[in-house]
N, C-alpha and C. Protein backbone atom coordinates (compact mmCIF):
# COMPACT_ATOMS: atom_id res chain seq x y z
N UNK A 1 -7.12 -15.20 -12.79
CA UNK A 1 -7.79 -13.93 -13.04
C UNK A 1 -7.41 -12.94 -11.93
N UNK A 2 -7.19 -11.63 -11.99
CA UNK A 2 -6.44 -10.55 -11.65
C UNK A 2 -8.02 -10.34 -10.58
N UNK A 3 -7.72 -9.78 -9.35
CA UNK A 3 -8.69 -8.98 -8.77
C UNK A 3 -8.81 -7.98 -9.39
N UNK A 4 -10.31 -7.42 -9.23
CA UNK A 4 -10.81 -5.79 -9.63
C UNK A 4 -10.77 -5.04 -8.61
N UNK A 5 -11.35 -5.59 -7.22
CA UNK A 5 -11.02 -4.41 -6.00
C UNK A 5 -10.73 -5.64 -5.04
N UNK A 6 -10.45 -4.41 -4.21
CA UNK A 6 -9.28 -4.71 -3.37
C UNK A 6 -10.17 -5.73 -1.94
N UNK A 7 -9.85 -7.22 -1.46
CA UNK A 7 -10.58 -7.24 -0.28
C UNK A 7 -10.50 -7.05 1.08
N UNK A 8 -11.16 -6.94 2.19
CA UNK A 8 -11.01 -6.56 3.63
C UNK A 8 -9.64 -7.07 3.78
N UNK A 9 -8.93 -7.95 3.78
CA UNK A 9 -7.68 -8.28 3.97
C UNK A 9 -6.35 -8.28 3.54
N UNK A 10 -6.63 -7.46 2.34
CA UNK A 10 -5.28 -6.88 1.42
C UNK A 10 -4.78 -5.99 1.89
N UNK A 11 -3.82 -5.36 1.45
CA UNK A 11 -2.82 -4.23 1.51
C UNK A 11 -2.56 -3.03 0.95
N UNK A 12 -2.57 -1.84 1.55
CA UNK A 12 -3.02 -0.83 0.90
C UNK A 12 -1.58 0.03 1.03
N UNK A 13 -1.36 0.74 0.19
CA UNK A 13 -0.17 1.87 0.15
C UNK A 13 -1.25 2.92 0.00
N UNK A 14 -1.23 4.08 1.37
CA UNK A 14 -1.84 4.81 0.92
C UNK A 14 -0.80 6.38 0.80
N UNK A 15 -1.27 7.34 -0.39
CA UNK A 15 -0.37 8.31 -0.26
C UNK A 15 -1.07 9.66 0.42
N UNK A 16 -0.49 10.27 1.40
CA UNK A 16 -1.07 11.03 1.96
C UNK A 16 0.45 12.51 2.39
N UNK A 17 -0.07 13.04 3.29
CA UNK A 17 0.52 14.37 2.96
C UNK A 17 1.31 14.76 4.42
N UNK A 18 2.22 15.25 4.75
CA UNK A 18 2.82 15.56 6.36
C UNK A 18 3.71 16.34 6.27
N UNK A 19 3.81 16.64 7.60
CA UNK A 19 4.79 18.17 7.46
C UNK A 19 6.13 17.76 8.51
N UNK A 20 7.13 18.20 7.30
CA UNK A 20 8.69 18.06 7.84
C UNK A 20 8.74 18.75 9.36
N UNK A 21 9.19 17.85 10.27
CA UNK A 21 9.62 18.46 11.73
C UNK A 21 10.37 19.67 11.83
N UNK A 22 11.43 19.75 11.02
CA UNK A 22 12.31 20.86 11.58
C UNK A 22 11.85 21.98 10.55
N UNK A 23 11.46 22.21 8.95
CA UNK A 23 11.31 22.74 8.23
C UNK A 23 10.17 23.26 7.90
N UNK A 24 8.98 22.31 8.12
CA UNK A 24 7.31 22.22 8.32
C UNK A 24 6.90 22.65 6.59
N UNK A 25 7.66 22.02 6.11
CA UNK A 25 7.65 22.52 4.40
C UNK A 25 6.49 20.54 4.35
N UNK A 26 5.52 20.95 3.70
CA UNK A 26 4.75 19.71 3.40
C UNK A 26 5.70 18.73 2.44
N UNK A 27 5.55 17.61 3.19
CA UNK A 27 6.46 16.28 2.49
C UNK A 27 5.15 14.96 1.66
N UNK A 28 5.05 14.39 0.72
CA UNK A 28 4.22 12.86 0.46
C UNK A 28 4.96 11.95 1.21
N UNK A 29 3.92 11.42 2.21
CA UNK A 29 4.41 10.19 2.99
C UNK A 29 3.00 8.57 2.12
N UNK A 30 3.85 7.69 2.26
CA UNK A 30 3.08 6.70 1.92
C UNK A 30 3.25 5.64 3.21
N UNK A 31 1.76 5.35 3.56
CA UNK A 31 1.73 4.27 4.25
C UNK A 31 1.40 3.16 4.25
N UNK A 32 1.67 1.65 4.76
CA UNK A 32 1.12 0.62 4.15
C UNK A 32 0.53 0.21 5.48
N UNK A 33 -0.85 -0.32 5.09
CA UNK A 33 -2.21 -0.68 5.91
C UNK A 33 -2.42 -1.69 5.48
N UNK A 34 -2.90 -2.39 6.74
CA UNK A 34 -3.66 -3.40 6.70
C UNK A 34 -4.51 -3.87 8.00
N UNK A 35 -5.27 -4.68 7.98
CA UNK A 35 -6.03 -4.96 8.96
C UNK A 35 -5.64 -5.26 10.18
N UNK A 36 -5.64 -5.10 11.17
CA UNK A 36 -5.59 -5.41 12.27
C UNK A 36 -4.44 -4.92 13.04
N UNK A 37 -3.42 -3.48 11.74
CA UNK A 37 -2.53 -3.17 12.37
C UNK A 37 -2.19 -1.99 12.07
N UNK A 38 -1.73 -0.56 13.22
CA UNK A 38 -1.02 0.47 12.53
C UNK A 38 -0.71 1.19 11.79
N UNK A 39 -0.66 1.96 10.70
CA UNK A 39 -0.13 2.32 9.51
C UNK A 39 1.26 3.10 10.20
N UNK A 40 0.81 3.41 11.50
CA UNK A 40 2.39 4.41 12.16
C UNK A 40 3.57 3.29 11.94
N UNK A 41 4.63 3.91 11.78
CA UNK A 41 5.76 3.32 11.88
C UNK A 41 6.02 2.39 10.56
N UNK A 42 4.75 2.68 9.90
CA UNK A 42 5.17 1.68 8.51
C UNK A 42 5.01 2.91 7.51
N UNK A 43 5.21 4.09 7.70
CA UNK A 43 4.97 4.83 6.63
C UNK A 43 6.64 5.29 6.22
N UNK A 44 6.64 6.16 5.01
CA UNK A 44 7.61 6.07 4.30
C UNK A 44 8.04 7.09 3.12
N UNK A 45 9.27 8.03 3.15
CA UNK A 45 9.05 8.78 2.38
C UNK A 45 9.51 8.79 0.90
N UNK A 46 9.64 7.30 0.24
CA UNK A 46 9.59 7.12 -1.17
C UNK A 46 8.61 6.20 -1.28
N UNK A 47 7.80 5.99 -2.37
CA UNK A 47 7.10 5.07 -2.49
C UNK A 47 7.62 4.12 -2.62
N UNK A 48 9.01 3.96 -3.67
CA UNK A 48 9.79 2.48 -3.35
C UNK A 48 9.66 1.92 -2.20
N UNK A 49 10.33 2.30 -1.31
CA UNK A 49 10.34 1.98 -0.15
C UNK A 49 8.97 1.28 0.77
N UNK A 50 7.81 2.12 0.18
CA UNK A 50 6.80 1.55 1.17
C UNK A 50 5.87 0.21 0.07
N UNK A 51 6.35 0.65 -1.42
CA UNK A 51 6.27 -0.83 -1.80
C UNK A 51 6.76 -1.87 -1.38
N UNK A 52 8.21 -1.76 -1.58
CA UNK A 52 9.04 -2.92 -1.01
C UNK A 52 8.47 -3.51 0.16
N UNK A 53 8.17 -3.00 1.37
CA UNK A 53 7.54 -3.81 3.11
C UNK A 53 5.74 -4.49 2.73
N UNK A 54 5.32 -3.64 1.38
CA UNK A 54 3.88 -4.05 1.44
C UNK A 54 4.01 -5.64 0.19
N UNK A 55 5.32 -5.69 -0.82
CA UNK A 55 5.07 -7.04 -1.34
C UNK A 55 5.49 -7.54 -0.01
N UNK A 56 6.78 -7.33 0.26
CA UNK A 56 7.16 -8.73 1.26
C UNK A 56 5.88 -9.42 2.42
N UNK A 57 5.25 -8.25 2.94
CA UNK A 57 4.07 -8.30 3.81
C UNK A 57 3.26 -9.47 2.85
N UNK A 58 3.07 -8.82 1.83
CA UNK A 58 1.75 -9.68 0.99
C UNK A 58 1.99 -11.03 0.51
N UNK A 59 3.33 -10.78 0.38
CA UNK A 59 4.10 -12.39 -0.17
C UNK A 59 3.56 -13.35 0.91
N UNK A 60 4.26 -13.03 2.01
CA UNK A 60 4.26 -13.73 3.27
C UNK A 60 2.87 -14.25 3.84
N UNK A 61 1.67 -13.39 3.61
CA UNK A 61 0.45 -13.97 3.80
C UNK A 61 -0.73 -14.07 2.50
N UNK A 62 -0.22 -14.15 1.45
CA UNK A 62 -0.78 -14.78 0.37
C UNK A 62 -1.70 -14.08 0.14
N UNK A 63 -1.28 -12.41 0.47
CA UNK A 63 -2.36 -11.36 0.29
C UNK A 63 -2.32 -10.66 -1.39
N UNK A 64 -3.21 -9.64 -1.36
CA UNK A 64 -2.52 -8.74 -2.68
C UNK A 64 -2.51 -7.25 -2.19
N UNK A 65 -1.61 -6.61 -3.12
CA UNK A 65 -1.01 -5.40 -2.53
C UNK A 65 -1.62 -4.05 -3.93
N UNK A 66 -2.43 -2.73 -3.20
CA UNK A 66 -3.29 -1.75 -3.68
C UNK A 66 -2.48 -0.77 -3.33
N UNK A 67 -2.42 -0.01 -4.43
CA UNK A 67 -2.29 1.63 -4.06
C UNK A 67 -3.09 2.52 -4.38
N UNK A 68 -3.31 3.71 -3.43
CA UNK A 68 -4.62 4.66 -3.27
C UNK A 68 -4.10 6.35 -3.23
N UNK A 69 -3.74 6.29 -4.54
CA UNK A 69 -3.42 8.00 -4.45
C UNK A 69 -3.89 8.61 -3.69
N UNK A 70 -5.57 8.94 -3.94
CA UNK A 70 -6.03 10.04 -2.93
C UNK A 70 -7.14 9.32 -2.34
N UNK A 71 -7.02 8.97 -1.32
CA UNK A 71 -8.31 8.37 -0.63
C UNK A 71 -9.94 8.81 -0.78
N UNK A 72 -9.60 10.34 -1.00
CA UNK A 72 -11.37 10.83 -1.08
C UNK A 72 -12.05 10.28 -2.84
N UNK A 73 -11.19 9.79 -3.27
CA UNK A 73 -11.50 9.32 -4.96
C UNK A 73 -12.11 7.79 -4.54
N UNK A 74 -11.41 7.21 -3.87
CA UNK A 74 -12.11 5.59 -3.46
C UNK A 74 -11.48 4.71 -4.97
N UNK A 75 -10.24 5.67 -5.12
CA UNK A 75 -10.05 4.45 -6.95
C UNK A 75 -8.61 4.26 -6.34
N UNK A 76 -8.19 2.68 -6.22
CA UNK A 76 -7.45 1.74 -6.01
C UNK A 76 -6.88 1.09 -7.12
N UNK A 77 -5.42 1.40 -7.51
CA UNK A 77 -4.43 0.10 -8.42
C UNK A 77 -4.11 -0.94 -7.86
N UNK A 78 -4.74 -2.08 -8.32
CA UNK A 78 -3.63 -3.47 -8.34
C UNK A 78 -2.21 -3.28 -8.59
N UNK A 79 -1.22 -3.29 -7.85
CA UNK A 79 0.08 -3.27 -7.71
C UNK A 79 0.37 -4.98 -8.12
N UNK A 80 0.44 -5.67 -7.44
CA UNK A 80 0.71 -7.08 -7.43
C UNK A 80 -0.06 -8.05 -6.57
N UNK A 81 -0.74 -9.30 -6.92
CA UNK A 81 -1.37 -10.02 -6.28
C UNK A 81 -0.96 -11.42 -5.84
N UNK A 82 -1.05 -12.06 -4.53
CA UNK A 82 -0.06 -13.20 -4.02
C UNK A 82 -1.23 -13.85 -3.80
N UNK A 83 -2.40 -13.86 -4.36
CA UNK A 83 -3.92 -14.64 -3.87
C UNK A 83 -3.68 -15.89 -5.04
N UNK A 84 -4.10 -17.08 -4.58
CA UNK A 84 -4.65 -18.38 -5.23
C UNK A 84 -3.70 -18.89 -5.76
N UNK A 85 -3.33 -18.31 -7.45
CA UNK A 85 -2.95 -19.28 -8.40
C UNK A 85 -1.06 -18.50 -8.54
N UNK A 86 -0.95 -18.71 -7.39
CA UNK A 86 0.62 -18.08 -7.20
C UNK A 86 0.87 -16.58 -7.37
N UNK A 87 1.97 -16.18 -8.17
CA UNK A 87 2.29 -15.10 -8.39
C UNK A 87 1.75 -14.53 -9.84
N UNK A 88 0.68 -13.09 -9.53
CA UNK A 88 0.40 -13.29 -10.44
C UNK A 88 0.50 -11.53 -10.50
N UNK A 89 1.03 -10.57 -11.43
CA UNK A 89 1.27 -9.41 -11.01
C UNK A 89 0.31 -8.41 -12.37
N UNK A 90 0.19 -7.57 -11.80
CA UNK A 90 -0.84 -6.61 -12.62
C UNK A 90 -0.27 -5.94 -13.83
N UNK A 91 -0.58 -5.48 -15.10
CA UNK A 91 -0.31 -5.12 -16.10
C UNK A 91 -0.29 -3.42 -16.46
């Protein structure tokens, strides 16, 4: 059975908003979070990209992996889940 929300120890892609250094034209950066570490240096300016580091992350500790368009909404997608009964990915 698929999780419904997300727990203290999963993985979050969150998408949020930043401004180009040299141009200062607003860019979507996505970052991937998790407990006990950083989101700097793991953020990313395709979402491919910041999927890709959050399965491998989740693979590796048998976590599951959330994405959070806009944080002030509090509404979270199941992306893919690496909890219990193996690989089991969202629909």
């Amino acid at each position: 059975m698929l999780p419904t929300q997300p727990r203290h120890d999963d993985i979050i892609i969150r998408r949020r908003f930043g401004e180009h250094a040299s141009t200062r034209a607003v860019k979507q950066i996505y970052a991937v979070t998790y407990p006990g570490h950083s989101d700097r240096g793991l953020e990313h300016e395709s979402y491919g990209e910041a999927e890709a580091v959050a399965l491998e992350l989740a693979e590796a500790q048998g976590f599951s992996v959330w994405y959070e368009e806009t944080p002030q909404s509090g509404r979270r997608t199941l992306v893919r889940s690496f909890r219990e009964s193996g690989v089991a990915q969202a629909t």
